[in-house]
C-alpha atoms as a PDB file:
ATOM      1  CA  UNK A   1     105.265  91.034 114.776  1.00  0.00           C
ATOM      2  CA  UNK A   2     101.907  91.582 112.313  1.00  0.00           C
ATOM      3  CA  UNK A   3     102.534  93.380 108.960  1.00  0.00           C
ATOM      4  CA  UNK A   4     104.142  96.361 108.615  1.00  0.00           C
ATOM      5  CA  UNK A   5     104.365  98.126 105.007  1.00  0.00           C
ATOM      6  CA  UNK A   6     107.070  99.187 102.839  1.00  0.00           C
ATOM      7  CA  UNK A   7     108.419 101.591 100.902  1.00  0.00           C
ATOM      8  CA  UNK A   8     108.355 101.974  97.081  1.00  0.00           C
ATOM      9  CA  UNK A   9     109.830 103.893  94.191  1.00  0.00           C
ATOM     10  CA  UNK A  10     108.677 107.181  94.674  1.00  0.00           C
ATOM     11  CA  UNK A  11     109.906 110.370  93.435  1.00  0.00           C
ATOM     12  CA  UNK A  12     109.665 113.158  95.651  1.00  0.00           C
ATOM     13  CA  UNK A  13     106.522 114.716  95.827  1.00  0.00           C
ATOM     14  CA  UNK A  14     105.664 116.186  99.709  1.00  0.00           C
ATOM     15  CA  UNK A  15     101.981 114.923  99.594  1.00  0.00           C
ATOM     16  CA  UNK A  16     103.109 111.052  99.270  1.00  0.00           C
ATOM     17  CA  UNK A  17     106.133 111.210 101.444  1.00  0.00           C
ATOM     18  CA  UNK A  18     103.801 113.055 104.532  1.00  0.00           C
ATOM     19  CA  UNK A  19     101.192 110.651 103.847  1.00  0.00           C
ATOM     20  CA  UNK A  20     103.476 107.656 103.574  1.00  0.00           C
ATOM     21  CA  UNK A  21     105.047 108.785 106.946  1.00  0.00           C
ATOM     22  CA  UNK A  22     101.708 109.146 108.581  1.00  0.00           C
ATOM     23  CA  UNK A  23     101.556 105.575 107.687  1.00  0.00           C
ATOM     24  CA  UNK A  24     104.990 104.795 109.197  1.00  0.00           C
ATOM     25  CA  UNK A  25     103.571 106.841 112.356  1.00  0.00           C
ATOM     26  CA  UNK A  26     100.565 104.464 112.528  1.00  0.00           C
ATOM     27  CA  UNK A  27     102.685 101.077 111.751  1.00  0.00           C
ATOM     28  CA  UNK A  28     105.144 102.082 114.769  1.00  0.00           C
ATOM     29  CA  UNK A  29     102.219 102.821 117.639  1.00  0.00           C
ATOM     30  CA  UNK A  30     100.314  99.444 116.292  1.00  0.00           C
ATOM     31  CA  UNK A  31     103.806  97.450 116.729  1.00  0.00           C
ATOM     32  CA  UNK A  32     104.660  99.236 120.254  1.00  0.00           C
ATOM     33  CA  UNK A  33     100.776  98.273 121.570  1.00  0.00           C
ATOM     34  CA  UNK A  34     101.372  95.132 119.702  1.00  0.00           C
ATOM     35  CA  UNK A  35     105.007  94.438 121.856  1.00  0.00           C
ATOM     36  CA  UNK A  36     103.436  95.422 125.333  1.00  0.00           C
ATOM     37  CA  UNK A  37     101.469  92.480 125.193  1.00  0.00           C
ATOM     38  CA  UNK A  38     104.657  90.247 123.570  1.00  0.00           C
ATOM     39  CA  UNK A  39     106.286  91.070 126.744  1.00  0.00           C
ATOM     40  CA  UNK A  40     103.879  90.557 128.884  1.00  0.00           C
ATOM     41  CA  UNK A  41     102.534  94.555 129.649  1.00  0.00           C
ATOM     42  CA  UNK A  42      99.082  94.445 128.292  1.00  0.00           C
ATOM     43  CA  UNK A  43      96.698  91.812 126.882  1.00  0.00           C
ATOM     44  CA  UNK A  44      95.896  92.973 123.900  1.00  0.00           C
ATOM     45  CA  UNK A  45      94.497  90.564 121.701  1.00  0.00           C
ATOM     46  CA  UNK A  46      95.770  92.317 118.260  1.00  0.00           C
ATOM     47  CA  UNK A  47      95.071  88.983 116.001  1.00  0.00           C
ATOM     48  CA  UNK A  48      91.724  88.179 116.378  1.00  0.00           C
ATOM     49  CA  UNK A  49      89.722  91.174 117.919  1.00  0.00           C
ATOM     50  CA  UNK A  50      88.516  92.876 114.920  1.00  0.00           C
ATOM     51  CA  UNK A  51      89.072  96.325 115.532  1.00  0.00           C
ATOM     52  CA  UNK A  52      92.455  95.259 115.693  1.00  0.00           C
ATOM     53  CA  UNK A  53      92.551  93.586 112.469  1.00  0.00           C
ATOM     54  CA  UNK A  54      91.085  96.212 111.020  1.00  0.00           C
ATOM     55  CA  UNK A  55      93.342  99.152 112.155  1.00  0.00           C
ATOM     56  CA  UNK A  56      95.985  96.394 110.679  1.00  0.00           C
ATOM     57  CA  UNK A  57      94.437  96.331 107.445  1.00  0.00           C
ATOM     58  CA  UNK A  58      94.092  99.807 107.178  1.00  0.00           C
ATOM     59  CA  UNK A  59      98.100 100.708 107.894  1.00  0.00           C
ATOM     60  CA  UNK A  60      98.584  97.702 105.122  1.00  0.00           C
ATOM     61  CA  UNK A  61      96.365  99.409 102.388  1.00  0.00           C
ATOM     62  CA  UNK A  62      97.818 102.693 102.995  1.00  0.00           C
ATOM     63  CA  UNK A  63     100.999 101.316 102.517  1.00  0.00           C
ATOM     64  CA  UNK A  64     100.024  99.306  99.046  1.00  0.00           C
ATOM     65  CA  UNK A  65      98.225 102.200  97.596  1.00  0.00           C
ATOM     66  CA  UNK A  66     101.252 104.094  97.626  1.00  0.00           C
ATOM     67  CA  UNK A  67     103.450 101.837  96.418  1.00  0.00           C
ATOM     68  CA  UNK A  68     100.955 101.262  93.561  1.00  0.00           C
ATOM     69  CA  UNK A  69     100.650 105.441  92.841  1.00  0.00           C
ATOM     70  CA  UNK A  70     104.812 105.065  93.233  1.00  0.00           C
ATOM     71  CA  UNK A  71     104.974 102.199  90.454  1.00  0.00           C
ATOM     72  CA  UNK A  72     103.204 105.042  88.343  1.00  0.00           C
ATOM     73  CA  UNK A  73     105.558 107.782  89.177  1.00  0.00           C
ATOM     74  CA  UNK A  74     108.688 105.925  88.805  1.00  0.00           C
ATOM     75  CA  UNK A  75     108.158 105.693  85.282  1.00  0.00           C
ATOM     76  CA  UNK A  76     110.430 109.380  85.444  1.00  0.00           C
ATOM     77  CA  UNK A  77     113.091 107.034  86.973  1.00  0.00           C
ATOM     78  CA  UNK A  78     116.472 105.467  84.767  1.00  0.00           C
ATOM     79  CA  UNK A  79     115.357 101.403  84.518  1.00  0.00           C
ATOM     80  CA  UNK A  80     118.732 100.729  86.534  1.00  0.00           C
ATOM     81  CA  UNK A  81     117.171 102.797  89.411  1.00  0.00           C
ATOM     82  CA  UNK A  82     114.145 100.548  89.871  1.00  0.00           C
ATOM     83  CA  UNK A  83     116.500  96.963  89.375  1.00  0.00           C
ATOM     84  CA  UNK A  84     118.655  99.088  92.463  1.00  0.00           C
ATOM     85  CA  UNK A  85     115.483  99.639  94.422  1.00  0.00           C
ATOM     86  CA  UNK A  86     114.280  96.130  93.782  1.00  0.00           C
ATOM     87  CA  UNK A  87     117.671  94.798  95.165  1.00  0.00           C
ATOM     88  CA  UNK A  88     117.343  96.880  98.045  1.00  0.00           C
ATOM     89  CA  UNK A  89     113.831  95.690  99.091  1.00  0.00           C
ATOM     90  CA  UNK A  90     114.823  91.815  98.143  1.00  0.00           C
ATOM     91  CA  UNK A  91     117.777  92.224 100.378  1.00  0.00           C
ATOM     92  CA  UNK A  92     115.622  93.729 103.035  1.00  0.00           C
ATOM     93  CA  UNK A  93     113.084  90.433 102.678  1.00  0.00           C
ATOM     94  CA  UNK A  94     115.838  88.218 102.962  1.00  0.00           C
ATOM     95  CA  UNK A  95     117.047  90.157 105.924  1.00  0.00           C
ATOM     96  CA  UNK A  96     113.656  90.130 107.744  1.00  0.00           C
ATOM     97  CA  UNK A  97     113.075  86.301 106.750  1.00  0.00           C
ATOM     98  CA  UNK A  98     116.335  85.188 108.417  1.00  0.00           C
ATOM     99  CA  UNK A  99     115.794  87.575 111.390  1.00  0.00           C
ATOM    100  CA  UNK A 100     112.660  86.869 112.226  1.00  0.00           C
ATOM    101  CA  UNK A 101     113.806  82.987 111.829  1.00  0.00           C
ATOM    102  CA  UNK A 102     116.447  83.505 114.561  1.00  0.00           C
ATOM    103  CA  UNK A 103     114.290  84.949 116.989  1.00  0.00           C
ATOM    104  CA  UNK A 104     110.586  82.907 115.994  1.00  0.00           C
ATOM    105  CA  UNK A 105     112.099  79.984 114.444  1.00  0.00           C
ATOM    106  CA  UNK A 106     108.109  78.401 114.715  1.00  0.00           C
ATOM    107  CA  UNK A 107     106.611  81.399 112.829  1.00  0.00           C
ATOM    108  CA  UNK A 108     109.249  83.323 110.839  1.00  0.00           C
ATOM    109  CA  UNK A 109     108.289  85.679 108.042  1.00  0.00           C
ATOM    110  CA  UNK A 110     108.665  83.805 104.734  1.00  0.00           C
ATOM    111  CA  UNK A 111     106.205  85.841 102.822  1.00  0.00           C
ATOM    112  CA  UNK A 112     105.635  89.164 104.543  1.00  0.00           C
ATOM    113  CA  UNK A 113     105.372  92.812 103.244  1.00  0.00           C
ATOM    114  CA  UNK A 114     108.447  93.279 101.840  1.00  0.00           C
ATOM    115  CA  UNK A 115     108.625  90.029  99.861  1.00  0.00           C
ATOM    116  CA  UNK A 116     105.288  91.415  98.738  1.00  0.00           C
ATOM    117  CA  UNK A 117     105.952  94.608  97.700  1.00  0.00           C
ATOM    118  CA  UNK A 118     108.649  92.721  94.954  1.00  0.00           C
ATOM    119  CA  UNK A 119     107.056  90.227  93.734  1.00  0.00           C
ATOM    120  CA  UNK A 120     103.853  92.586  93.169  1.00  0.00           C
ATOM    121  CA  UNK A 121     105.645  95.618  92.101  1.00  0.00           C
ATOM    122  CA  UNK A 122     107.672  93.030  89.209  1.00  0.00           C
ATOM    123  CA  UNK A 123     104.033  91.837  88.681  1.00  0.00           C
ATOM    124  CA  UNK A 124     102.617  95.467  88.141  1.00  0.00           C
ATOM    125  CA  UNK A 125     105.023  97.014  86.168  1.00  0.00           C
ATOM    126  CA  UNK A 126     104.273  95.954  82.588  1.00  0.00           C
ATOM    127  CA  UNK A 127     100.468  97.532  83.704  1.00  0.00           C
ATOM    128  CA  UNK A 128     101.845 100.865  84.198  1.00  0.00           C
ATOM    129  CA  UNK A 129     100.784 102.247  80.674  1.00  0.00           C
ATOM    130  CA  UNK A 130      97.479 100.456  80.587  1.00  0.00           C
ATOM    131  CA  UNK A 131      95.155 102.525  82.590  1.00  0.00           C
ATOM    132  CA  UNK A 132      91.890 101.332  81.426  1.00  0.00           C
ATOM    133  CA  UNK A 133      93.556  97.813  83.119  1.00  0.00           C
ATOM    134  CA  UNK A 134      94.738  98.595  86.419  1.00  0.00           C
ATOM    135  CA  UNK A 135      91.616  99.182  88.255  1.00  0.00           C
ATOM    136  CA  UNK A 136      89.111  96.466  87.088  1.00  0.00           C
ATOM    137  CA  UNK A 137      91.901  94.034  87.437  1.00  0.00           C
ATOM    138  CA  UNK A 138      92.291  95.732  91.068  1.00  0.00           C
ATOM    139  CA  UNK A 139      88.475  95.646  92.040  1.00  0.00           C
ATOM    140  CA  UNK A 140      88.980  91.876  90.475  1.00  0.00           C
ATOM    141  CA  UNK A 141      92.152  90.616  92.490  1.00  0.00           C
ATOM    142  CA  UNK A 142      90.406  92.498  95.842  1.00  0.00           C
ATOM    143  CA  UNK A 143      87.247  90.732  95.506  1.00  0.00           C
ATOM    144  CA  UNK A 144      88.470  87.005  94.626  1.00  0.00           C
ATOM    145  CA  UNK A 145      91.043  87.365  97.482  1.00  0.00           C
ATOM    146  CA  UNK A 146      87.986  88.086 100.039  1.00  0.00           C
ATOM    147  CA  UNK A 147      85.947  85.971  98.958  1.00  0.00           C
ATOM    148  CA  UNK A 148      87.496  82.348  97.735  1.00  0.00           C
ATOM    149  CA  UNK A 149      88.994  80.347  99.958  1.00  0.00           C
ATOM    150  CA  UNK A 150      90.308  76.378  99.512  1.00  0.00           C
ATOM    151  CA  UNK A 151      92.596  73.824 101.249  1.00  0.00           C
ATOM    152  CA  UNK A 152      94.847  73.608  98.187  1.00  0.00           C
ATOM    153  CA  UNK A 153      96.317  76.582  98.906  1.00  0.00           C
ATOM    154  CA  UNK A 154      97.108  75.978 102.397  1.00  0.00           C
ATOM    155  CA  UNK A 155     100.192  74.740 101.925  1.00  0.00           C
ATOM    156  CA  UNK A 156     103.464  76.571 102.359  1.00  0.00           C
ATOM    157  CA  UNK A 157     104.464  75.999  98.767  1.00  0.00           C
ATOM    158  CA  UNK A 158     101.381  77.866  97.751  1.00  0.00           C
ATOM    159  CA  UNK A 159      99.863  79.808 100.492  1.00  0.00           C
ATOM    160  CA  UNK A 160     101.778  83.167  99.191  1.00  0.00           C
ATOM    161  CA  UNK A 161      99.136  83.338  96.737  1.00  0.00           C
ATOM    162  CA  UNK A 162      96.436  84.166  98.907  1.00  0.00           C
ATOM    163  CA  UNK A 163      92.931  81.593  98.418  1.00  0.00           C
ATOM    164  CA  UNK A 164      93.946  79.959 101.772  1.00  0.00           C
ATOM    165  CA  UNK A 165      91.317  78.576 104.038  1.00  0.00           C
ATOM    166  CA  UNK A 166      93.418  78.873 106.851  1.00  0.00           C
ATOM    167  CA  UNK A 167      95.772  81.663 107.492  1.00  0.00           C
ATOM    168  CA  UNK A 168      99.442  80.202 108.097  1.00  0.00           C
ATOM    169  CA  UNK A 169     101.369  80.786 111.671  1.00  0.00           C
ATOM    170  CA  UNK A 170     103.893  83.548 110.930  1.00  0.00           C
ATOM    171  CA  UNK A 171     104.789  86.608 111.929  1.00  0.00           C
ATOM    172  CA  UNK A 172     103.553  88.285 109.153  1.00  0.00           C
ATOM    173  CA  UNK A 173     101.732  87.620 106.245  1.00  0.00           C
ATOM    174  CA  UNK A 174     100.864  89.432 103.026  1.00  0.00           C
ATOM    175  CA  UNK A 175      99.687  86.960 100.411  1.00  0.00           C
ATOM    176  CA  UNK A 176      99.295  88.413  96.757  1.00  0.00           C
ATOM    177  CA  UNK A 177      95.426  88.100  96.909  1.00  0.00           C
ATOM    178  CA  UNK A 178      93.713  90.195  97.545  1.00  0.00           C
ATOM    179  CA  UNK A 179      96.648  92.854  98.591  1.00  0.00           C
ATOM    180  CA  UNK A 180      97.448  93.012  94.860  1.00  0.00           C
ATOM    181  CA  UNK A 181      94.183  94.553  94.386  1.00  0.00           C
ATOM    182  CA  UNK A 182      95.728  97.453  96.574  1.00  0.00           C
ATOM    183  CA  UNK A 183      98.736  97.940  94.557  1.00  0.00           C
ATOM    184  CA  UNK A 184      96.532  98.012  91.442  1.00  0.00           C
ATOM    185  CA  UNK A 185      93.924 100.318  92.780  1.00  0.00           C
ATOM    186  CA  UNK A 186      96.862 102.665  93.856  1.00  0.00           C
ATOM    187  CA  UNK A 187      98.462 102.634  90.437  1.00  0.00           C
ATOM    188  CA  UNK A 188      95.056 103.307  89.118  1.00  0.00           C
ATOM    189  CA  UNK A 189      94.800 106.338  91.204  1.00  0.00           C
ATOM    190  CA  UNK A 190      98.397 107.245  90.252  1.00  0.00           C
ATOM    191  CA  UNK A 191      97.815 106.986  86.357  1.00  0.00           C
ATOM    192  CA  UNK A 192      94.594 109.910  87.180  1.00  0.00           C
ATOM    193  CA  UNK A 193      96.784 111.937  88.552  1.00  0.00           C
ATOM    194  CA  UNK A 194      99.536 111.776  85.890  1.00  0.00           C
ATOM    195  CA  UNK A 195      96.979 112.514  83.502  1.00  0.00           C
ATOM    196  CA  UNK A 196      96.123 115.537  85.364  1.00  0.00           C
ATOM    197  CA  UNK A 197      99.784 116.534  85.277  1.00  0.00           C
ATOM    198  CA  UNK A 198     100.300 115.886  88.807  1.00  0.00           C
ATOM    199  CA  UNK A 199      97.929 118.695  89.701  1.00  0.00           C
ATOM    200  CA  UNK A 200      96.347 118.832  93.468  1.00  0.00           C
ATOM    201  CA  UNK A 201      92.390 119.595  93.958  1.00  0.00           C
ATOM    202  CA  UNK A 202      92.889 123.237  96.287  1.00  0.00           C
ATOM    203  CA  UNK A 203      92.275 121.069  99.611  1.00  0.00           C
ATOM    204  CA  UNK A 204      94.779 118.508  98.825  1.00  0.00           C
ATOM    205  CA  UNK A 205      97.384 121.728  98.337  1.00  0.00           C
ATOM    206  CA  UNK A 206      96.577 123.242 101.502  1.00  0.00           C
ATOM    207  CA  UNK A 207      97.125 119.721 103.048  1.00  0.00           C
ATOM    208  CA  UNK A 208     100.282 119.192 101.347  1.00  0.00           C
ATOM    209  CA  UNK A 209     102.221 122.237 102.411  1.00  0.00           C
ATOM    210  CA  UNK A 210     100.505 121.728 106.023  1.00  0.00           C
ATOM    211  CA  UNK A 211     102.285 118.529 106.989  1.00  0.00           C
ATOM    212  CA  UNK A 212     104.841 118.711 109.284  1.00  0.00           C
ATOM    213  CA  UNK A 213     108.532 118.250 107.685  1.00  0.00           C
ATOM    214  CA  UNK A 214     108.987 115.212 109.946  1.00  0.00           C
ATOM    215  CA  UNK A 215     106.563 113.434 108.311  1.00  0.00           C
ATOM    216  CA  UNK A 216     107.960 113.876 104.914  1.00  0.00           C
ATOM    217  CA  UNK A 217     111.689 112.508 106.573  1.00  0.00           C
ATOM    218  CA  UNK A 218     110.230 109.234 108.139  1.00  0.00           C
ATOM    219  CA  UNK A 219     107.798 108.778 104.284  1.00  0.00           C
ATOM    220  CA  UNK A 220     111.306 109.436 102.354  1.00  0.00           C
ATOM    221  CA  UNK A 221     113.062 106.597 105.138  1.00  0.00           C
ATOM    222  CA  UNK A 222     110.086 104.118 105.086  1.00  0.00           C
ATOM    223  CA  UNK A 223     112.185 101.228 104.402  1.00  0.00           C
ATOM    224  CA  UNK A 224     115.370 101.917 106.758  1.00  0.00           C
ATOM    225  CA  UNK A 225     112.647 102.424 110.024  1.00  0.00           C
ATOM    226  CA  UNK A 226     110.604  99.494 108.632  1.00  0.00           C
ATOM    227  CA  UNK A 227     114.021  97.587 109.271  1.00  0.00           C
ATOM    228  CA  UNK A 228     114.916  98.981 112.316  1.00  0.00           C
ATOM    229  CA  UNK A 229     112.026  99.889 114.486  1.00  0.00           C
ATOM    230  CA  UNK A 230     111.215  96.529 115.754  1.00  0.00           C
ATOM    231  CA  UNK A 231     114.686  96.002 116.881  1.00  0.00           C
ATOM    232  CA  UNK A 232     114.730  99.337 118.296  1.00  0.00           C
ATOM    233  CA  UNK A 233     111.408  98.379 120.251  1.00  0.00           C
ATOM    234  CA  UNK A 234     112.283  95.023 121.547  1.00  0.00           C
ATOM    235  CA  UNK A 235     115.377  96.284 122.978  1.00  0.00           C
ATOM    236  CA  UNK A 236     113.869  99.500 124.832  1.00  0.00           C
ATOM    237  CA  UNK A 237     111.622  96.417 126.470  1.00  0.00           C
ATOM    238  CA  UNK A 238     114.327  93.877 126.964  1.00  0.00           C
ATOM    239  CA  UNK A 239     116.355  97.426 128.713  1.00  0.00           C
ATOM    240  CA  UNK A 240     113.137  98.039 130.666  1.00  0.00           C
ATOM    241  CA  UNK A 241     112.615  94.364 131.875  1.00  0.00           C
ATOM    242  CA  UNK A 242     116.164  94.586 133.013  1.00  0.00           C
ATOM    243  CA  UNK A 243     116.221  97.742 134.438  1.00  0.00           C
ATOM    244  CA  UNK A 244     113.190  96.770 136.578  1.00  0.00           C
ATOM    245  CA  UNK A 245     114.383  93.379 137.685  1.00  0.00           C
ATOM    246  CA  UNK A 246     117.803  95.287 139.247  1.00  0.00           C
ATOM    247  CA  UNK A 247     116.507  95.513 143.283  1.00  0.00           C
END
């Protein structure tokens, strides 16, 4: 199962939940084309054809960016509502780390989106009140994550960081470098539009009070069908395999 994003604290605001479940849209067809060649349907090669990789990195930044614009706007949130939401999203981690150990014992998530999303979100928020910070620091943690590489961090014990040489076997991985850029650049985007009072540019409006209502459900639910999709998927195949093995 490659990365899938996650959720954030987020008040409600109808652009970020549609485009948040536009997101969820995209991370649910990549993990459906990415289980018809787990089971055997298709022969997809999802982790090493670029295109692939790319449409992967692309459902992982829109994912980051918005929790890094939600860091900003859960500053209108009680402190005991982000500790909940951080319980909520370590629980999930946990969750995912001993499912995914049960069913790929060999390559089961120990560092993956959700573990992420904490440990980055605990990182970010001191940095929510120092705009002129959070985007050279992003541009900074992007670029050194790209482009260094060493050995040293290969390790298990260290390869959360990000610097590896050689990308671990799991199921999913989201190292803090670069994907803390992400977060960063998002909360840099967030603190512009807080200082614009949370006003939208005409187009981004129009947009906003286009998107289809389901949209807004699955952005405000991110976290619950992050959790459940996959098993959702694997047993509509498992049913299918079944189903077509009965003469």
């Amino acid at each position: 199962m490659p990365a899938s994003p996650l959720p954030s604290l987020l008040p409600r605001f109808p652009l970020i939940d549609g485009l948040r479940g536009m997101a969820v849209c995209m991370m649910v067809a990549y993990h459906f084309l990415f289980d018809t060649t787990y089971f055997g349907l298709t022969h997809f090669r999802m982790l090493d054809e670029p295109g692939w990789i790319a449409w992967r990195s692309v459902i992982v930044s829109c994912f980051l960016l918005l929790t890094g614009v939600g860091l900003v706007l859960a500053q209108r949130h009680a402190a005991r509502s982000i500790v909940r939401r951080s319980a909520q999203i370590g629980a999930s981690a946990a969750l995912v780390t001993v499912g995914s150990y049960l069913i790929f014992p060999a390559s089961f998530i120990y560092f993956g989106v959700l573990h992420f999303n904490l440990v980055a979100s605990l990182l970010c928020l001191p940095l929510r009140k120092r705009a002129t910070w959070t985007l050279p620091l992003g541009l900074l943690a992007l670029a050194a994550g790209l482009a260094y590489g060493n050995p040293a961090f290969d390790p298990k014990a260290l390869n959360w960081i990000g610097f590896v040489a050689h990308k671990p076997i799991t199921e999913d991985y989201v190292p803090l470098f670069p994907w803390l850029g992400m977060v960063l650049i998002g909360m840099a985007m967030g603190q512009r539009w807080q200082r614009h009072g949370y006003a939208l540019p005409p187009a981004l409006a129009t947009v906003s009070t286009r998107l289809p209502r389901g949209l807004g459900g699955l952005g405000r639910h991110s976290l619950l069908v992050y959790l459940i999709h996959q098993p959702i998927l694997f047993a509509g195949f498992e049913a299918a395999r079944w189903l077509r093995a009965i003469p």
